[in-house]
Structure formats: C-alpha cells, structure tokens
C-alpha atoms as a PDB file:
ATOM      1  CA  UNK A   1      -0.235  -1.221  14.288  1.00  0.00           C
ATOM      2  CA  UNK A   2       3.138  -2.234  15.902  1.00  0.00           C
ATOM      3  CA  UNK A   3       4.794  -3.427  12.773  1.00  0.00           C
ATOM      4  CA  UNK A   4       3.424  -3.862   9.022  1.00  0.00           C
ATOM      5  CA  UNK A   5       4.776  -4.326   5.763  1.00  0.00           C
ATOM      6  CA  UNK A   6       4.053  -1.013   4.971  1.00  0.00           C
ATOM      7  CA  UNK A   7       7.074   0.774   6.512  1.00  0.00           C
ATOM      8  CA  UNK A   8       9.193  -1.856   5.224  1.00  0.00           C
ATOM      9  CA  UNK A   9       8.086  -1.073   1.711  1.00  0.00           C
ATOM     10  CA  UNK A  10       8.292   2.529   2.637  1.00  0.00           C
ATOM     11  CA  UNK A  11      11.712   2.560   3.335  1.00  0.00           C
ATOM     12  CA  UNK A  12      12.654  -0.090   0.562  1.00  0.00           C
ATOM     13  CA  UNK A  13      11.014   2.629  -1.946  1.00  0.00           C
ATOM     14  CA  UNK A  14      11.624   5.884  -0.293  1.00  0.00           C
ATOM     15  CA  UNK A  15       7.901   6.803   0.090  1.00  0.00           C
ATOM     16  CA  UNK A  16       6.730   8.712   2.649  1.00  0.00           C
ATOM     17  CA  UNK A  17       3.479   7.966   4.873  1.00  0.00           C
ATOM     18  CA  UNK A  18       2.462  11.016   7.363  1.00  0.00           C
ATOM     19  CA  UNK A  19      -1.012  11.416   8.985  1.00  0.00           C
ATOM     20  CA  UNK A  20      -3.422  13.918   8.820  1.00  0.00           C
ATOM     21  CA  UNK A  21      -1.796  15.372  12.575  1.00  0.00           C
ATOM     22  CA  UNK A  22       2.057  15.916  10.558  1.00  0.00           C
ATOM     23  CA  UNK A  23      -0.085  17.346   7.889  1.00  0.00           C
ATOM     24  CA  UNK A  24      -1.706  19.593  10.335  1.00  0.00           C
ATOM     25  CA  UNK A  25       1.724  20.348  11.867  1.00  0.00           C
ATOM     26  CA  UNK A  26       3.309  21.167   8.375  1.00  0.00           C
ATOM     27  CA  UNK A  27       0.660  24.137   7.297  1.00  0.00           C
ATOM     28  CA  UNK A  28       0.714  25.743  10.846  1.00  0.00           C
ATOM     29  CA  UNK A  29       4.065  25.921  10.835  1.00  0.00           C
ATOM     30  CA  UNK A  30       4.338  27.190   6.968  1.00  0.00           C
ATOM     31  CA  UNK A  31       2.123  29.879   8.841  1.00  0.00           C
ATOM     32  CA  UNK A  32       4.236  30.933  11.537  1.00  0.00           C
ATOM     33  CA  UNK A  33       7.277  30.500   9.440  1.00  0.00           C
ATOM     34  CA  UNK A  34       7.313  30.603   5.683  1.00  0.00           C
ATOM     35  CA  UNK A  35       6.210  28.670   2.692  1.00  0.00           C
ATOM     36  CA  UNK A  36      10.446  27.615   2.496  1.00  0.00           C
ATOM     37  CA  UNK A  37      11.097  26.787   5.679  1.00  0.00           C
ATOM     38  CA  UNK A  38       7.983  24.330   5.357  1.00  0.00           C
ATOM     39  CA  UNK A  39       9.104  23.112   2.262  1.00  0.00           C
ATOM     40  CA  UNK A  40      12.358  22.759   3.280  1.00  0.00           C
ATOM     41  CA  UNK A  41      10.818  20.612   6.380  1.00  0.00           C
ATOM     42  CA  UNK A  42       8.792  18.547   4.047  1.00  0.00           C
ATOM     43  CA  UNK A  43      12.231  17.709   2.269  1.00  0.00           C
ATOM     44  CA  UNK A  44      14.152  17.005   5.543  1.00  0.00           C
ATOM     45  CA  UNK A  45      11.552  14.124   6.458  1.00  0.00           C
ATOM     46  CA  UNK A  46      11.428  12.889   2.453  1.00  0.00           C
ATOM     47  CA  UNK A  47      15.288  12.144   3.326  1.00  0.00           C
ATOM     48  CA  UNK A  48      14.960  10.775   6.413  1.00  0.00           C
ATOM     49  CA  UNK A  49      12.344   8.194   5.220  1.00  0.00           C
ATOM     50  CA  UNK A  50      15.007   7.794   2.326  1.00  0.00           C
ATOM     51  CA  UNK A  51      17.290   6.936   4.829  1.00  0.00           C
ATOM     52  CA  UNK A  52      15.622   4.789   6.835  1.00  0.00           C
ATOM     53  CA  UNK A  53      16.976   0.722   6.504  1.00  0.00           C
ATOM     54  CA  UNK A  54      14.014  -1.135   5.877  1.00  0.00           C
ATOM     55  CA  UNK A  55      12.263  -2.340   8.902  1.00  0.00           C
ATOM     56  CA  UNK A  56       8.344  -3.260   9.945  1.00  0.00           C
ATOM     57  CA  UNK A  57       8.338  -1.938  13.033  1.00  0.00           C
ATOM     58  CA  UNK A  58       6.268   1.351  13.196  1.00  0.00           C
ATOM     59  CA  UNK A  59       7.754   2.678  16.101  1.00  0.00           C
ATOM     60  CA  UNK A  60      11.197   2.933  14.083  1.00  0.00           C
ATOM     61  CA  UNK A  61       9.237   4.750  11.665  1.00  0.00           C
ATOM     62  CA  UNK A  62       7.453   7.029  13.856  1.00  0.00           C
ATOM     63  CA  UNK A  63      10.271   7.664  16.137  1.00  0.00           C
ATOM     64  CA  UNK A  64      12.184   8.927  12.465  1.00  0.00           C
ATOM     65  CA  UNK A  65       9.658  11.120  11.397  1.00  0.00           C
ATOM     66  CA  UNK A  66       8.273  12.488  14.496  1.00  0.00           C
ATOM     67  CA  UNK A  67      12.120  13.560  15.500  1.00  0.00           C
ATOM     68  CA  UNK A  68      12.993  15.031  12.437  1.00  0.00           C
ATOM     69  CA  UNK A  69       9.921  17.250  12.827  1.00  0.00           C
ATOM     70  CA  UNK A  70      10.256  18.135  16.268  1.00  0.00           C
ATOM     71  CA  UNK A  71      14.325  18.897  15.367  1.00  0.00           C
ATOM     72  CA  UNK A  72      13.361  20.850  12.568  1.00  0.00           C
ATOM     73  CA  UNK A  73      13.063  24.218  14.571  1.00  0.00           C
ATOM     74  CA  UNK A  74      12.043  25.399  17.853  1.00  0.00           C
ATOM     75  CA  UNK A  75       8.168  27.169  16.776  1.00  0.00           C
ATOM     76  CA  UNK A  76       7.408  23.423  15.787  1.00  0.00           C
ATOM     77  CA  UNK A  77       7.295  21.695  19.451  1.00  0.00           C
ATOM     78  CA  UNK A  78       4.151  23.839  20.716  1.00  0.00           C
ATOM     79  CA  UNK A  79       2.368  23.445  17.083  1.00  0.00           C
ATOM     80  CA  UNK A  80       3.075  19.904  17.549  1.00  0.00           C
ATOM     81  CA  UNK A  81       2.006  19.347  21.216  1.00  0.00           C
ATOM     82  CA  UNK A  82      -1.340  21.207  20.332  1.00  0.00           C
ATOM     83  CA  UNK A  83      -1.855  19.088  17.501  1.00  0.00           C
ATOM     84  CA  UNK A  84      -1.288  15.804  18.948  1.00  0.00           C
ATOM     85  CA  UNK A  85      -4.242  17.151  22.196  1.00  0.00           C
ATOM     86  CA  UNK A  86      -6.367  17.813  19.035  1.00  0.00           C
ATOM     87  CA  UNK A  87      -6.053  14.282  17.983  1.00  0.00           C
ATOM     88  CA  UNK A  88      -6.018  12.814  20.751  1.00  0.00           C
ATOM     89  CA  UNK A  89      -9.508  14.170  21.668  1.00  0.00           C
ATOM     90  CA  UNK A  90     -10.342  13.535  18.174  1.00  0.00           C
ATOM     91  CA  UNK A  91      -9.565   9.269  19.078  1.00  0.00           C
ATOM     92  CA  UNK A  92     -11.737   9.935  21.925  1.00  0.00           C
ATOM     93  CA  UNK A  93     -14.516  11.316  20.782  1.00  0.00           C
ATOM     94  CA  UNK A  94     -14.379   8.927  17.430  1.00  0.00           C
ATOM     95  CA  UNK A  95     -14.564   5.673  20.092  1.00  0.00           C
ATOM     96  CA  UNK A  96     -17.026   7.378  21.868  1.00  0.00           C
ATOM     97  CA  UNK A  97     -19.082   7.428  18.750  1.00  0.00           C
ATOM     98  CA  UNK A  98     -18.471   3.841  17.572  1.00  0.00           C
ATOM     99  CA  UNK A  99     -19.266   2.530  21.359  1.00  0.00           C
ATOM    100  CA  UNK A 100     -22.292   4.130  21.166  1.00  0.00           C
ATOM    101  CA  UNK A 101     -23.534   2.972  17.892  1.00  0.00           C
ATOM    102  CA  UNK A 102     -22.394  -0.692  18.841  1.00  0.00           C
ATOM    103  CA  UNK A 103     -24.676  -0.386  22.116  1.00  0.00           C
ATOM    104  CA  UNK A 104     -27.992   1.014  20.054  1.00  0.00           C
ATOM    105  CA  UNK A 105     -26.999  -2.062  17.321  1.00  0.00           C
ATOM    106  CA  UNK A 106     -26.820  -4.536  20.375  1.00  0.00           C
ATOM    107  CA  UNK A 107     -30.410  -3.323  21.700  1.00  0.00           C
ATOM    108  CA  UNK A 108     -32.080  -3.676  18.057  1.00  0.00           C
ATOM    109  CA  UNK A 109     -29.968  -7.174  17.327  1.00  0.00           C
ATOM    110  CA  UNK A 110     -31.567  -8.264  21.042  1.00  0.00           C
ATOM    111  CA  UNK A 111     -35.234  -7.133  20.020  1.00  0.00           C
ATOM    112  CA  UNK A 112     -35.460  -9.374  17.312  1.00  0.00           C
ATOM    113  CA  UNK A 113     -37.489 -12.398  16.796  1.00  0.00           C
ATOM    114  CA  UNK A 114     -36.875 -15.654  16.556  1.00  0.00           C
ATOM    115  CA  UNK A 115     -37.251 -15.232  12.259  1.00  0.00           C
ATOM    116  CA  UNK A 116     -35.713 -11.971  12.563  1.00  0.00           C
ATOM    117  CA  UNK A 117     -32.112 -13.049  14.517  1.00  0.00           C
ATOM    118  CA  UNK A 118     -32.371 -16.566  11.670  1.00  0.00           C
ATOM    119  CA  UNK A 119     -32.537 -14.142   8.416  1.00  0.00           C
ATOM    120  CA  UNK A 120     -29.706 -12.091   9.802  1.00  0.00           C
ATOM    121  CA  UNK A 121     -27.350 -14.680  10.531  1.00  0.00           C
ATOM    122  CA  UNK A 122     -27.993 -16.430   7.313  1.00  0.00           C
ATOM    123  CA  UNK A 123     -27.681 -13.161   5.247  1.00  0.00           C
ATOM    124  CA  UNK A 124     -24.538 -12.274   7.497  1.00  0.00           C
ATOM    125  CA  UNK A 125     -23.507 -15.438   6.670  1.00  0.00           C
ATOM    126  CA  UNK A 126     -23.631 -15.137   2.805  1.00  0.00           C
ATOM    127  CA  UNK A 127     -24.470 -18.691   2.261  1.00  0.00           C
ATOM    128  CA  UNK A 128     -26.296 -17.635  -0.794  1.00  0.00           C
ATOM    129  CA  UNK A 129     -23.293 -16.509  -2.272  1.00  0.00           C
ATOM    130  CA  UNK A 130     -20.874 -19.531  -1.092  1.00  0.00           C
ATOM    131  CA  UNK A 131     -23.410 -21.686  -2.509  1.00  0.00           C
ATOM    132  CA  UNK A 132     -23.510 -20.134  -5.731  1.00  0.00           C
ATOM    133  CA  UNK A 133     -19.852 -19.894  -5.936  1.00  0.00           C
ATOM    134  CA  UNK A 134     -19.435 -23.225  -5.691  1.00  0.00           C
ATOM    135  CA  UNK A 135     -22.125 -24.394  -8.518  1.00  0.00           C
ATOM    136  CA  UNK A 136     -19.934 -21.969 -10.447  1.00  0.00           C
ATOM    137  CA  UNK A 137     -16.813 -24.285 -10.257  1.00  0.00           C
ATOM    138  CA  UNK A 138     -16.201 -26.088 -13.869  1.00  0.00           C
ATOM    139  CA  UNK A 139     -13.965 -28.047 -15.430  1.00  0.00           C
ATOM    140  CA  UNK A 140     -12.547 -25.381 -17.971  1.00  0.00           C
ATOM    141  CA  UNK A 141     -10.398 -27.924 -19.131  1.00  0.00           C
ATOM    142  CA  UNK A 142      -6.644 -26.267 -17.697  1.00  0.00           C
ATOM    143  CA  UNK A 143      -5.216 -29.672 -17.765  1.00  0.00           C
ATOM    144  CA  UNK A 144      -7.026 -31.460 -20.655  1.00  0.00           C
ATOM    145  CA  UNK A 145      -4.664 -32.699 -23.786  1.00  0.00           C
ATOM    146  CA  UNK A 146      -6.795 -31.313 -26.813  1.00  0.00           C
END
C-alpha cells in the first residue's frame, strides 16, 4: 500500500508498525551484538516514528524506519540485505502458491454443471441473507411521539 491511514495515525500516536523482516533483523543483530545494543536500536526507531509529522504515505514511513536501522551500526547492512532475499523469496514462493490454487479452483469452477455453477453464484451471492435482512427492517418507532 502506497499511502493509508495507518501511518498517519502512527505518527499522530507515536506507535510503531515493523514487519516480521525488521523483526527478523532486530534478533540477528541482538545476536551478533548484544541484548543493549538491540534494545537500544529498538528505542532509536520508537523515536524516530515519534518524530515522524504525520503523513499517509508509506514510503515516508518506510524510508524512516528502514534508515534508522540501516544507520544504526555497520553489522546491520548484511543482516538486513539477507533478510530482505529471505523475504523476497518468501513473496515469491507465497504468489506462487496462491496462483496455483486459483488455477486448480478455475478447473473445478469450469467442470461444473449447469445446477452446479447456479447454486454457487446464488450462495456466493448471499441473497438468502440480503433477503432476510431486509424482512428484518421494522419500524422500532425512533421517531414516534409516545
């Protein structure tokens, strides 16, 4: 997502969003430095996002975060550019995955019958449920005078 409300409201109230890749980056590097010099990290990017004027556009946010990591101290840039291949084959192999299950789900959807493909589209429709949500509409009398 380019920009979101999210990093707006995570600047407004000083909260900070990381993925599971800066989490990755923070306990390797608590590894090949120390359990302070992590913490002490953790802090650093807790004031940045602090910092930070309010703004939806992720890359601002990103940019932040990911610099203040990288600036942190040298050990960090190789953790970093091993953990960012990690998740990058990690998108890859999760589209892969998806692709392939929306292929299989295409062949079944084009086996069906002519009363198989009409139950599906009504139940994907939920007309049952519109319909019954609209019987379920009453006057509760909001407006009445007595």
């Amino acid at each position: 997502t380019r920009t979101s409300h999210i990093y707006q409201q995570a600047g407004a109230r000083s909260v900070c969003i990381i993925t599971y890749t800066h989490l990755a980056v923070f306990v390797r590097y608590t590894k090949a430095s120390s359990t302070t010099k992590s913490m002490e990290l953790v802090h650093e990017v807790f004031k940045t996002v602090e910092s930070m004027n309010p703004s939806k556009d992720a890359h601002i946010y990103w940019q932040a975060v990911n610099r203040k990591i990288l600036d942190f101290d040298g050990k960090i840039a190789a953790i970093w550019k091993e953990e960012k291949q990690a998740s990058v084959e990690s998108i890859q192999i999760s589209r892969d995955e998806a692709l392939g299950f929306l292929a299989s789900e295409r062949e079944r959807i084009m086996r069906f019958t002519k009363e198989q493909a009409i139950k599906e589209v009504l139940k994907a429709s939920n007309l049952d449920n519109k319909i019954w949500a609209i019987h379920s509409v009453v006057d509760n009398d909001l407006i009445g005078l007595g």
